[in-house]
N, C-alpha and C. Protein backbone atom coordinates (compact mmCIF):
# COMPACT_ATOMS: atom_id res chain seq x y z
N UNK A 1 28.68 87.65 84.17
CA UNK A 1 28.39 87.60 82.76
C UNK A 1 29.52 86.84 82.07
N UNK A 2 29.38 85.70 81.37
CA UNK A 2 30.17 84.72 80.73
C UNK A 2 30.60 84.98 79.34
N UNK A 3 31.79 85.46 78.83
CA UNK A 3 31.75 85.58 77.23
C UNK A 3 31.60 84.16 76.63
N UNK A 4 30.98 83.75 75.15
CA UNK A 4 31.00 83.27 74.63
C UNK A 4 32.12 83.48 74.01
N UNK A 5 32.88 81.79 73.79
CA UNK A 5 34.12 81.34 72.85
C UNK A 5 33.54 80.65 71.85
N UNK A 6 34.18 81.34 70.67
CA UNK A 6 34.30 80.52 69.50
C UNK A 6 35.41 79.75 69.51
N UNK A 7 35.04 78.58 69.02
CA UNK A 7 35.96 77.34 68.98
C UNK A 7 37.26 77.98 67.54
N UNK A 8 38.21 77.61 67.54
CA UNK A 8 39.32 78.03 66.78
C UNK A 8 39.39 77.30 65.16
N UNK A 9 40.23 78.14 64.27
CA UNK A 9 40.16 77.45 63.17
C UNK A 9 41.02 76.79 63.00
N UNK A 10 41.39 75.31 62.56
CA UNK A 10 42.58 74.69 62.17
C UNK A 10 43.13 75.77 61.13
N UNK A 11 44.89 75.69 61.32
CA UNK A 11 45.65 77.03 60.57
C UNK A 11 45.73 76.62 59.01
N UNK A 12 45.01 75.83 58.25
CA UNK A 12 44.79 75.64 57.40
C UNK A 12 43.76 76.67 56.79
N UNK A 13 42.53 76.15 57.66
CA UNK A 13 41.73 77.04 57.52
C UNK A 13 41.63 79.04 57.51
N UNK A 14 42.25 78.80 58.52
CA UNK A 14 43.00 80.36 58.87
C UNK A 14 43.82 81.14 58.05
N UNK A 15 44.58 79.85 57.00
CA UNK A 15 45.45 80.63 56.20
C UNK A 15 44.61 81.21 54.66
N UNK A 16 43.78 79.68 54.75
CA UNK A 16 42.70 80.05 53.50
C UNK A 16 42.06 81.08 53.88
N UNK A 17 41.48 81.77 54.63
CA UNK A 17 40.85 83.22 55.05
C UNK A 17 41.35 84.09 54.57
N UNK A 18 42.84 83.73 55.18
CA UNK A 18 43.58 85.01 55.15
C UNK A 18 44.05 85.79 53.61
N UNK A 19 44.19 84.15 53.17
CA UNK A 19 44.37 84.34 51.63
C UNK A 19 43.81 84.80 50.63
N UNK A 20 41.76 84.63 51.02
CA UNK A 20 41.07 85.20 50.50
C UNK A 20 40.70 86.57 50.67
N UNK A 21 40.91 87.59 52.34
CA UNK A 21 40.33 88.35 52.27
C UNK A 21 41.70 89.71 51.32
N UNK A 22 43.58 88.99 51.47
CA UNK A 22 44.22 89.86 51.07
C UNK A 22 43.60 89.93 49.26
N UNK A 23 43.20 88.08 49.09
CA UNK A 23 42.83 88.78 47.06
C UNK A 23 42.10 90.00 46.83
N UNK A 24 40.55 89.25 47.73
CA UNK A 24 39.67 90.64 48.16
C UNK A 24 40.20 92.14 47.58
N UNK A 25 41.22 92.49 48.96
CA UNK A 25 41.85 93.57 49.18
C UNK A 25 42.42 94.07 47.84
N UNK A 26 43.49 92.90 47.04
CA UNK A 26 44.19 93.36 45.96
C UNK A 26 43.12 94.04 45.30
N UNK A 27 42.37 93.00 44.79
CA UNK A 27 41.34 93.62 43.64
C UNK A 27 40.49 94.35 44.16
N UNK A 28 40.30 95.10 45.25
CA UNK A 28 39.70 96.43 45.32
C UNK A 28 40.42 97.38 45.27
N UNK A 29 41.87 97.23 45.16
CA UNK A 29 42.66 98.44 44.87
C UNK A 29 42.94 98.51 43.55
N UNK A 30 42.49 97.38 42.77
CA UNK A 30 42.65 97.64 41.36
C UNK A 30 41.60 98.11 40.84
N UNK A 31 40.34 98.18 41.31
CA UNK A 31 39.26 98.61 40.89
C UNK A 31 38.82 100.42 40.23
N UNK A 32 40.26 100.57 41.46
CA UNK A 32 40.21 102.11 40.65
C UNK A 32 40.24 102.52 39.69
N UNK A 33 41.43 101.96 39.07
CA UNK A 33 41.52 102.43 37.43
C UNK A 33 41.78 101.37 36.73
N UNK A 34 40.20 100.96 35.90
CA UNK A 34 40.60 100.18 35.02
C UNK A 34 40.43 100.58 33.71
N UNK A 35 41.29 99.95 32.89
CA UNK A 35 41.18 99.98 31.66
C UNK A 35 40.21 99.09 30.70
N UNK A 36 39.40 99.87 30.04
CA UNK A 36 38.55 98.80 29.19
C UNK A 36 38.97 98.89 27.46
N UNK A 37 39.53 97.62 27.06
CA UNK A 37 40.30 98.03 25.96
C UNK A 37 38.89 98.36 24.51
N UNK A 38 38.54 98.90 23.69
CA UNK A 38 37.51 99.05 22.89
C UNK A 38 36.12 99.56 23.52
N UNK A 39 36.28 100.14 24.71
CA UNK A 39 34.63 100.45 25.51
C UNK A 39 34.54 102.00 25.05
N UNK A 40 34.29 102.70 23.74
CA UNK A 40 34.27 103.76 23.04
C UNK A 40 33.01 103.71 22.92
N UNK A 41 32.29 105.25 23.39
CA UNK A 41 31.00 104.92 22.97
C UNK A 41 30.80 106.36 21.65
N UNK A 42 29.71 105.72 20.82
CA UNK A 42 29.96 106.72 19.36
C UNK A 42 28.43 107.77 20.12
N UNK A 43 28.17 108.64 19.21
CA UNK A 43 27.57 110.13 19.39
C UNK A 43 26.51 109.29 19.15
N UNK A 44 25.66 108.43 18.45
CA UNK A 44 24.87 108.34 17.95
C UNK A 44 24.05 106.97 19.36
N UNK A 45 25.14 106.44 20.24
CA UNK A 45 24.77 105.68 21.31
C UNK A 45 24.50 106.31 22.17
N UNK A 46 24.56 107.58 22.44
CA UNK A 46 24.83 108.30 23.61
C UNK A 46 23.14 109.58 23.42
N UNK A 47 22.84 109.65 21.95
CA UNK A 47 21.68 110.49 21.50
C UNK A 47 20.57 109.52 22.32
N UNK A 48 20.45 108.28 21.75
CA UNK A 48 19.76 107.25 22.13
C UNK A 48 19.09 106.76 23.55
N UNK A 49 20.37 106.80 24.33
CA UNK A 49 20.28 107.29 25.66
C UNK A 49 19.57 108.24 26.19
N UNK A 50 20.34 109.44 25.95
CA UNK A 50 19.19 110.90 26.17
C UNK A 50 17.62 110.75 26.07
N UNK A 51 17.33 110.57 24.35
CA UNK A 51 16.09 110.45 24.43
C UNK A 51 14.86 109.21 25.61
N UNK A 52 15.89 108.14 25.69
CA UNK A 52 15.43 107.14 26.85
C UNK A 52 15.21 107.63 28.21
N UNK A 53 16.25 108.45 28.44
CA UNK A 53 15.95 109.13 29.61
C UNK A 53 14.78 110.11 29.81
N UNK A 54 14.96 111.01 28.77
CA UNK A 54 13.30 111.50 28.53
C UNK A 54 12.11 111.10 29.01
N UNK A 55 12.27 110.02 27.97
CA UNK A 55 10.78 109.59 27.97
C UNK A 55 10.49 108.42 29.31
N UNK A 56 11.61 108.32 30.39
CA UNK A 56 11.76 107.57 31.53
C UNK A 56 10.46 108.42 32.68
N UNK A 57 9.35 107.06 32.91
CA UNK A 57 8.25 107.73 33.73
C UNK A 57 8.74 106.93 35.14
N UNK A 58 9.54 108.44 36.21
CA UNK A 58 9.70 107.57 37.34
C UNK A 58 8.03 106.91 38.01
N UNK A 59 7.86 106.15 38.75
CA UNK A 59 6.61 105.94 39.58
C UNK A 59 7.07 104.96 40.77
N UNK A 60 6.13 106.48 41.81
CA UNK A 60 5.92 106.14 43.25
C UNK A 60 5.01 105.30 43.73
N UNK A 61 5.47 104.31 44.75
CA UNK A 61 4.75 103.46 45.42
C UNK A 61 4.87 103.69 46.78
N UNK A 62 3.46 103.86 47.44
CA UNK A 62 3.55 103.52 48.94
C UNK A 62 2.55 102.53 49.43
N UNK A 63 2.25 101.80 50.09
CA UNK A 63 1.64 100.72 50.68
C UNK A 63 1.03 101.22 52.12
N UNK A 64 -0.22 101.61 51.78
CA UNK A 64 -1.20 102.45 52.58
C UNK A 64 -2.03 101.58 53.55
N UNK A 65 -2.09 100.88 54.98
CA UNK A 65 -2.70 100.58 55.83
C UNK A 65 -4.24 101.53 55.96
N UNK A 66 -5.73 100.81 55.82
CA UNK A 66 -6.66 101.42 56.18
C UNK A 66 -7.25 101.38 57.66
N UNK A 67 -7.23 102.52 58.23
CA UNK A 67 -7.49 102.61 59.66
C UNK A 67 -8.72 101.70 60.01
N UNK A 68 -8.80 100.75 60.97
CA UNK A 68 -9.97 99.82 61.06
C UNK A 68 -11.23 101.08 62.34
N UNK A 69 -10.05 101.40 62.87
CA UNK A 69 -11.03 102.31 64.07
C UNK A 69 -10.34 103.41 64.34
N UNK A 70 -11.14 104.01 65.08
CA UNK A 70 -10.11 105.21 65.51
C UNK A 70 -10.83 105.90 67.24
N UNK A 71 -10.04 106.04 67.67
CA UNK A 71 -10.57 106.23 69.33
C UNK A 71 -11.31 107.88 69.26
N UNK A 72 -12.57 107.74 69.67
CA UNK A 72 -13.15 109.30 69.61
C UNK A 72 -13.52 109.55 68.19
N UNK A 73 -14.04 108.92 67.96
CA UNK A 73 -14.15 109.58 66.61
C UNK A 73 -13.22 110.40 65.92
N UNK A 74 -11.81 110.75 65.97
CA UNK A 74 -11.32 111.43 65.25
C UNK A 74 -10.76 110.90 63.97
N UNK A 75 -10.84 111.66 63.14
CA UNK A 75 -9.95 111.20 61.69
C UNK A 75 -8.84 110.82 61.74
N UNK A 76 -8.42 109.86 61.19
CA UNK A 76 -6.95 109.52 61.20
C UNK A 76 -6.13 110.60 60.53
N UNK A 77 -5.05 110.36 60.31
CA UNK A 77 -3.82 111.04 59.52
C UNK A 77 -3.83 110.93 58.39
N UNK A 78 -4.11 112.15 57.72
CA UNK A 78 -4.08 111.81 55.97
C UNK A 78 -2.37 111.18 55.47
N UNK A 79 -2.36 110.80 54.21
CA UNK A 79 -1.10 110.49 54.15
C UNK A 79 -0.77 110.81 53.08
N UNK A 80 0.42 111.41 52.50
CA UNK A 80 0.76 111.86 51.05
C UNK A 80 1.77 111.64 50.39
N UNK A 81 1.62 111.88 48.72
CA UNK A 81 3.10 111.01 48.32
C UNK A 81 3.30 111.69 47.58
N UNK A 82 4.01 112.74 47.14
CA UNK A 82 4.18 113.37 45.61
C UNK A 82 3.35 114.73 45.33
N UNK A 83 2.51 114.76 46.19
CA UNK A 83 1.32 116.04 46.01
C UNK A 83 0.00 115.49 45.70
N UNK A 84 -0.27 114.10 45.94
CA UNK A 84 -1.33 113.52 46.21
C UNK A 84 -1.56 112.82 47.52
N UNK A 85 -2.65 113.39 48.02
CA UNK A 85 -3.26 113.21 49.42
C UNK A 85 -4.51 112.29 49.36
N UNK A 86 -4.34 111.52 50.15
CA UNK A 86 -5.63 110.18 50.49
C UNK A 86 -5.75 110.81 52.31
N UNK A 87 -7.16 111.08 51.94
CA UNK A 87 -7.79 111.72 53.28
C UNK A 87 -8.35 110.05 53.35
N UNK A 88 -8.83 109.68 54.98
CA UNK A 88 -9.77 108.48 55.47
C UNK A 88 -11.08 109.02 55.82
N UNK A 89 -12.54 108.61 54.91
CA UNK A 89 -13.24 109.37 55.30
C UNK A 89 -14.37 108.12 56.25
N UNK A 90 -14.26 108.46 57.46
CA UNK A 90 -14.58 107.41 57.99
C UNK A 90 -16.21 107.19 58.80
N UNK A 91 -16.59 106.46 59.38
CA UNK A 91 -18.11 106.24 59.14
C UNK A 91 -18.29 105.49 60.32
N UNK A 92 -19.45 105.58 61.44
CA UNK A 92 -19.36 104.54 62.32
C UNK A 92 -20.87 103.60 62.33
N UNK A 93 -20.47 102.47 63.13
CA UNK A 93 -21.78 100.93 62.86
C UNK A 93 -21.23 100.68 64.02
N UNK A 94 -22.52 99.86 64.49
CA UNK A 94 -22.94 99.22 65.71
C UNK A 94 -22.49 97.96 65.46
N UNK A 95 -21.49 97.81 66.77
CA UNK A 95 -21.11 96.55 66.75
C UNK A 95 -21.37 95.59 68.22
N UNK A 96 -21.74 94.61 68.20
CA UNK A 96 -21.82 93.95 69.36
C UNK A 96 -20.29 93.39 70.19
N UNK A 97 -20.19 93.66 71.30
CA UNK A 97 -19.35 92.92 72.21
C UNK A 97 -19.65 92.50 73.11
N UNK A 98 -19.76 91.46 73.45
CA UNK A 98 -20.07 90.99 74.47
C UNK A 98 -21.82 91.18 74.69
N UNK A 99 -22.23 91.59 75.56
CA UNK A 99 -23.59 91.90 76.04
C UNK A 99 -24.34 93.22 75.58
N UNK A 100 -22.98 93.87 75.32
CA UNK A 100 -23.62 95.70 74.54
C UNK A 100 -23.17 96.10 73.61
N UNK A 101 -23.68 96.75 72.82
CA UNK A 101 -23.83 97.20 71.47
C UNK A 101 -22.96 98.39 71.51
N UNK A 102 -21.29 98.42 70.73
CA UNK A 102 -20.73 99.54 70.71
C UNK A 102 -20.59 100.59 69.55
N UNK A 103 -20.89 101.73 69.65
CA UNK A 103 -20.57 102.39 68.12
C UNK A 103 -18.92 102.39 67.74
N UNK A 104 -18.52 101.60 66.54
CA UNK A 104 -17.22 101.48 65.78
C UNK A 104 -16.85 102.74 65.01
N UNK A 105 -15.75 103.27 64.41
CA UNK A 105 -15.94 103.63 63.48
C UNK A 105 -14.82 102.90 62.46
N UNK A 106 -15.46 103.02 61.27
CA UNK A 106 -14.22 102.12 60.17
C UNK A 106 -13.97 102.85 58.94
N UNK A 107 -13.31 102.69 57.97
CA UNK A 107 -12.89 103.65 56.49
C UNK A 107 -14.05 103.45 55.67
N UNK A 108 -14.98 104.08 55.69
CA UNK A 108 -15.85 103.81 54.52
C UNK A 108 -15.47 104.30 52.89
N UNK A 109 -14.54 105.44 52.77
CA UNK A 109 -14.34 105.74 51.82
C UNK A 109 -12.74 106.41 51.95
N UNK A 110 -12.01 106.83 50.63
CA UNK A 110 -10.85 107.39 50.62
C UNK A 110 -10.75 108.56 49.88
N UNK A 111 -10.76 109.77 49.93
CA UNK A 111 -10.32 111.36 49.02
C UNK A 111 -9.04 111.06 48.60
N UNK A 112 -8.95 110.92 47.01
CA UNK A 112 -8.00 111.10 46.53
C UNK A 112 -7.83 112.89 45.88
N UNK A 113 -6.49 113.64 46.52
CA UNK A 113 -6.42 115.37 45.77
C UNK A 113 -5.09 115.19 45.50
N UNK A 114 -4.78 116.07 44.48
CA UNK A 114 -3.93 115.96 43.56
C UNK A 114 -3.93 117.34 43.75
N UNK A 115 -2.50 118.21 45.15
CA UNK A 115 -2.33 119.37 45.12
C UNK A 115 -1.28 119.52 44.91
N UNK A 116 -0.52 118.80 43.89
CA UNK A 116 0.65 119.27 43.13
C UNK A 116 0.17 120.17 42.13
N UNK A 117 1.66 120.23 41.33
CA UNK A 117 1.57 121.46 40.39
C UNK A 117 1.51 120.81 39.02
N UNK A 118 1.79 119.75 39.05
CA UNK A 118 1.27 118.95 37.62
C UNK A 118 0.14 118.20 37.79
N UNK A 119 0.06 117.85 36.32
CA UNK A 119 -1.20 116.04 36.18
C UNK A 119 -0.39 115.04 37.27
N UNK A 120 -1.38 114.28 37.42
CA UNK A 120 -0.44 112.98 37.96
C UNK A 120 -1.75 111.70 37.14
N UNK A 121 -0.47 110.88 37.30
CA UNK A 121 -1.49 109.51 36.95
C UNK A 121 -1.17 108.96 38.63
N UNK A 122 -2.58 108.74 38.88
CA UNK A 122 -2.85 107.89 40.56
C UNK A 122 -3.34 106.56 39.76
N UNK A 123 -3.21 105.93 40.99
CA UNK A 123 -3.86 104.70 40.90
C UNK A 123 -3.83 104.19 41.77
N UNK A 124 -4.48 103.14 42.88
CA UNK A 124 -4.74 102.10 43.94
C UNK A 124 -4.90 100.84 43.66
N UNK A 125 -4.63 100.39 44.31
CA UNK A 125 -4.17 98.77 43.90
C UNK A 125 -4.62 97.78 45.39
N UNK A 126 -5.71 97.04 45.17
CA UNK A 126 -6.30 95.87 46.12
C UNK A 126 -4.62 95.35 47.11
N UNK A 127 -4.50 95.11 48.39
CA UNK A 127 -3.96 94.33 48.66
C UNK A 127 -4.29 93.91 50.62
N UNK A 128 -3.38 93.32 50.84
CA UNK A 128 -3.94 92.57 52.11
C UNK A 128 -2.64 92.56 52.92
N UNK A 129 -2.96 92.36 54.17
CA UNK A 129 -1.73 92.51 54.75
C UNK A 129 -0.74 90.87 55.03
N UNK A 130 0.40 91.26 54.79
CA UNK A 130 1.15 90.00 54.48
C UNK A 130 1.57 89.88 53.23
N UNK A 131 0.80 89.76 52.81
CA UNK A 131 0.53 89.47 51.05
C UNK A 131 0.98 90.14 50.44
N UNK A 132 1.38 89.90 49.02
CA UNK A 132 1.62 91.32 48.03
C UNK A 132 0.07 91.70 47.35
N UNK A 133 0.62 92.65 46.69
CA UNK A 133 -0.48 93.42 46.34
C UNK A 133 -1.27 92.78 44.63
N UNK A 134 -2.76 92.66 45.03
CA UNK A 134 -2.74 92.00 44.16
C UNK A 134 -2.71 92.36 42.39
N UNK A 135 -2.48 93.79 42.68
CA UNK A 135 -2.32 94.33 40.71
C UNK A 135 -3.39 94.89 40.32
N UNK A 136 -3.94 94.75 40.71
CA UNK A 136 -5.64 94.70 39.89
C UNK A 136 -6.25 96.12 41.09
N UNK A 137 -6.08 97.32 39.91
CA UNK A 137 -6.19 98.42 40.20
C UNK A 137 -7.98 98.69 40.49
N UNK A 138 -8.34 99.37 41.80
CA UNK A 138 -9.50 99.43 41.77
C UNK A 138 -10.12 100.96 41.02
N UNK A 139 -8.74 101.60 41.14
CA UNK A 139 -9.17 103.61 40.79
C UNK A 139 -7.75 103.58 40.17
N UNK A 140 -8.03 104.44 38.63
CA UNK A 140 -6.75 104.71 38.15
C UNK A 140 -7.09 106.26 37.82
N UNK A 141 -6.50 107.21 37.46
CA UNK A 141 -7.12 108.04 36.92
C UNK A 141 -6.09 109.26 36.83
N UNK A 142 -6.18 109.80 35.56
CA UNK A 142 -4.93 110.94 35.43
C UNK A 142 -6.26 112.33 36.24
N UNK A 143 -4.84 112.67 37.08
CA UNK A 143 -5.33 113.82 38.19
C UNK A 143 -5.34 115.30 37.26
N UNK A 144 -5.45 115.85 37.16
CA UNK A 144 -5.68 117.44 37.08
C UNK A 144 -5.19 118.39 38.23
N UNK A 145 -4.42 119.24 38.48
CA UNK A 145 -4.24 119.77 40.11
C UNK A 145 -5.38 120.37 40.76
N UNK A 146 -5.34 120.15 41.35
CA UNK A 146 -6.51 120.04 42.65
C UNK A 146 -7.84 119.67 41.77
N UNK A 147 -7.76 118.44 41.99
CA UNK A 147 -8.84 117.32 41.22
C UNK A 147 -9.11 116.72 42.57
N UNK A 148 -10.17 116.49 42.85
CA UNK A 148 -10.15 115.35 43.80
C UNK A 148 -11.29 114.45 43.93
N UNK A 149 -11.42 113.18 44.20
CA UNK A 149 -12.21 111.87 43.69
C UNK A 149 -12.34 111.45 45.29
N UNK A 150 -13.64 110.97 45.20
CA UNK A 150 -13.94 109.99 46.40
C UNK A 150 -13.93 108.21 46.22
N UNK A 151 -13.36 107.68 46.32
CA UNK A 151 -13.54 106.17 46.04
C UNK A 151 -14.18 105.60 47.21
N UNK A 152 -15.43 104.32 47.13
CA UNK A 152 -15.60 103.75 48.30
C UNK A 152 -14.56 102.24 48.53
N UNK A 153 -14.52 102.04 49.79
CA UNK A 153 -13.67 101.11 50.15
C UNK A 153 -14.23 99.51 50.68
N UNK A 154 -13.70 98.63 50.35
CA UNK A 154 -14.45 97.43 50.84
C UNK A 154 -13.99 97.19 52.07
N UNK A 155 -15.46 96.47 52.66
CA UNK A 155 -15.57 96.71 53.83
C UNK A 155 -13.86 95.73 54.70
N UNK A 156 -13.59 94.68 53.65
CA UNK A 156 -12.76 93.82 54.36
C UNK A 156 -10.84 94.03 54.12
N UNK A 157 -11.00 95.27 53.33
CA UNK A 157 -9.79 95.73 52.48
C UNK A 157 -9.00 95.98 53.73
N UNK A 158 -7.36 96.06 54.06
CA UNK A 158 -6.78 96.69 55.12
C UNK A 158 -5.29 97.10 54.40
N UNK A 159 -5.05 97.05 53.20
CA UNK A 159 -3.92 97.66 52.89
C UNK A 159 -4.45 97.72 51.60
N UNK A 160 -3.61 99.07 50.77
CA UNK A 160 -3.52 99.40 49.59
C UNK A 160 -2.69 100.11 49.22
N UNK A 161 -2.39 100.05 47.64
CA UNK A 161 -0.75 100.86 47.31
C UNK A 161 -1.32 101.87 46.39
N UNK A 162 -0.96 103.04 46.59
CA UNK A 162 -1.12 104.03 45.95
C UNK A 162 0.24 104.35 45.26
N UNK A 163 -0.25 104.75 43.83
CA UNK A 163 1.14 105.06 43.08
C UNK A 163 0.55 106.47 42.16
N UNK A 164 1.63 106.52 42.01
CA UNK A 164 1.74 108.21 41.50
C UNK A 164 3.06 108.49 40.81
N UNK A 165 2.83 108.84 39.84
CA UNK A 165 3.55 108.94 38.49
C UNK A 165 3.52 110.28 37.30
N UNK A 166 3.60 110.69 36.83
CA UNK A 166 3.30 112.08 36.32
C UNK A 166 2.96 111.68 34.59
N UNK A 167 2.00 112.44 34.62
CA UNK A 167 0.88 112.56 33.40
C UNK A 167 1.79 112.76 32.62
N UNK A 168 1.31 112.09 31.11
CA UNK A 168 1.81 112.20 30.01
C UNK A 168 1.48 113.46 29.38
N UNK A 169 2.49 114.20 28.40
CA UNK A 169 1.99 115.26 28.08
C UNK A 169 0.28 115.08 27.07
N UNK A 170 -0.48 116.38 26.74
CA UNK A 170 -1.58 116.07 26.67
C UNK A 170 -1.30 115.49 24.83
N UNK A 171 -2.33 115.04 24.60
CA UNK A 171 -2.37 114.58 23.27
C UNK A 171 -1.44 113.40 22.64
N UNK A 172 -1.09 112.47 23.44
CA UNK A 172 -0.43 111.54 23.32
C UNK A 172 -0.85 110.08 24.29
């Protein structure tokens, strides 16, 4: 087994390294304590804040692969994000291979349940694999806990992003 040599640096070069990684070094030891001369923040910047944070709606994304087949007929693996579950509800068609006709099965549809303890806002979103997703929501819908919706799926669809986000309070 042969090590690979790297060819050497002229000590010019070597010194410029060296020179850069001690600045580096300095100024991460100054980083500790710096002083910011006038960075005072008043009561009334800091209220402002708070309320922003409030009204801050985190939202979850996952990027959901639709099972094309599944061996034996069994159901795939539901998958969940937050307390919303997408069951695969799946369906089988005759497909030709070769000389004989095989039964497939593919995703005909998706259960969206919402067995958290709040609303949620769901939504699904068209996308393809490779690709980003294209935005353009096919199911949006504020959940209720244990709500649950059947959506059908196109036949040529193979990825989708499910997001989940928490319901606005009611009356607003």
């Amino acid at each position: 087994m042969a090590a690979a040599v790297q060819p050497l640096d002229t000590a010019t070069e070597a010194n410029e390294m060296l020179s850069l990684e001690s600045d580096l070094q300095d100024a991460a030891l100054d980083i500790d304590t710096p002083e910011w001369p006038g960075a005072e923040t008043r009561d009334d910047d800091t209220d402002e804040a708070g309320e922003l944070a409030k009204r801050a709606t985190i939202i979850y994304f996952k990027n959901i692969p639709i099972p094309q087949s599944t061996v034996g007929g069994a159901s795939p693996a539901p998958v969940e994000l937050r307390g919303v579950r997408v069951d695969f509800l799946m369906a089988r068609r005759k497909v030709r291979e070769g000389r004989r006709i095989v039964l497939k099965s593919y995703c005909k549809s998706v259960r969206i349940t919402n067995r958290g303890v709040k609303r949620r806002v769901t939504g699904i979103e068209i996308g393809t694999a490779g690709t980003r997703v294209t935005g353009k929501p096919f199911f949006e819908k504020i959940m209720p806990r244990n709500d649950a919706y059947v959506v059908n799926v196109a036949p040529d669809l193979i990825l989708f992003r499910l997001t989940v986000a928490a319901a606005p309070p009611r009356g607003q």
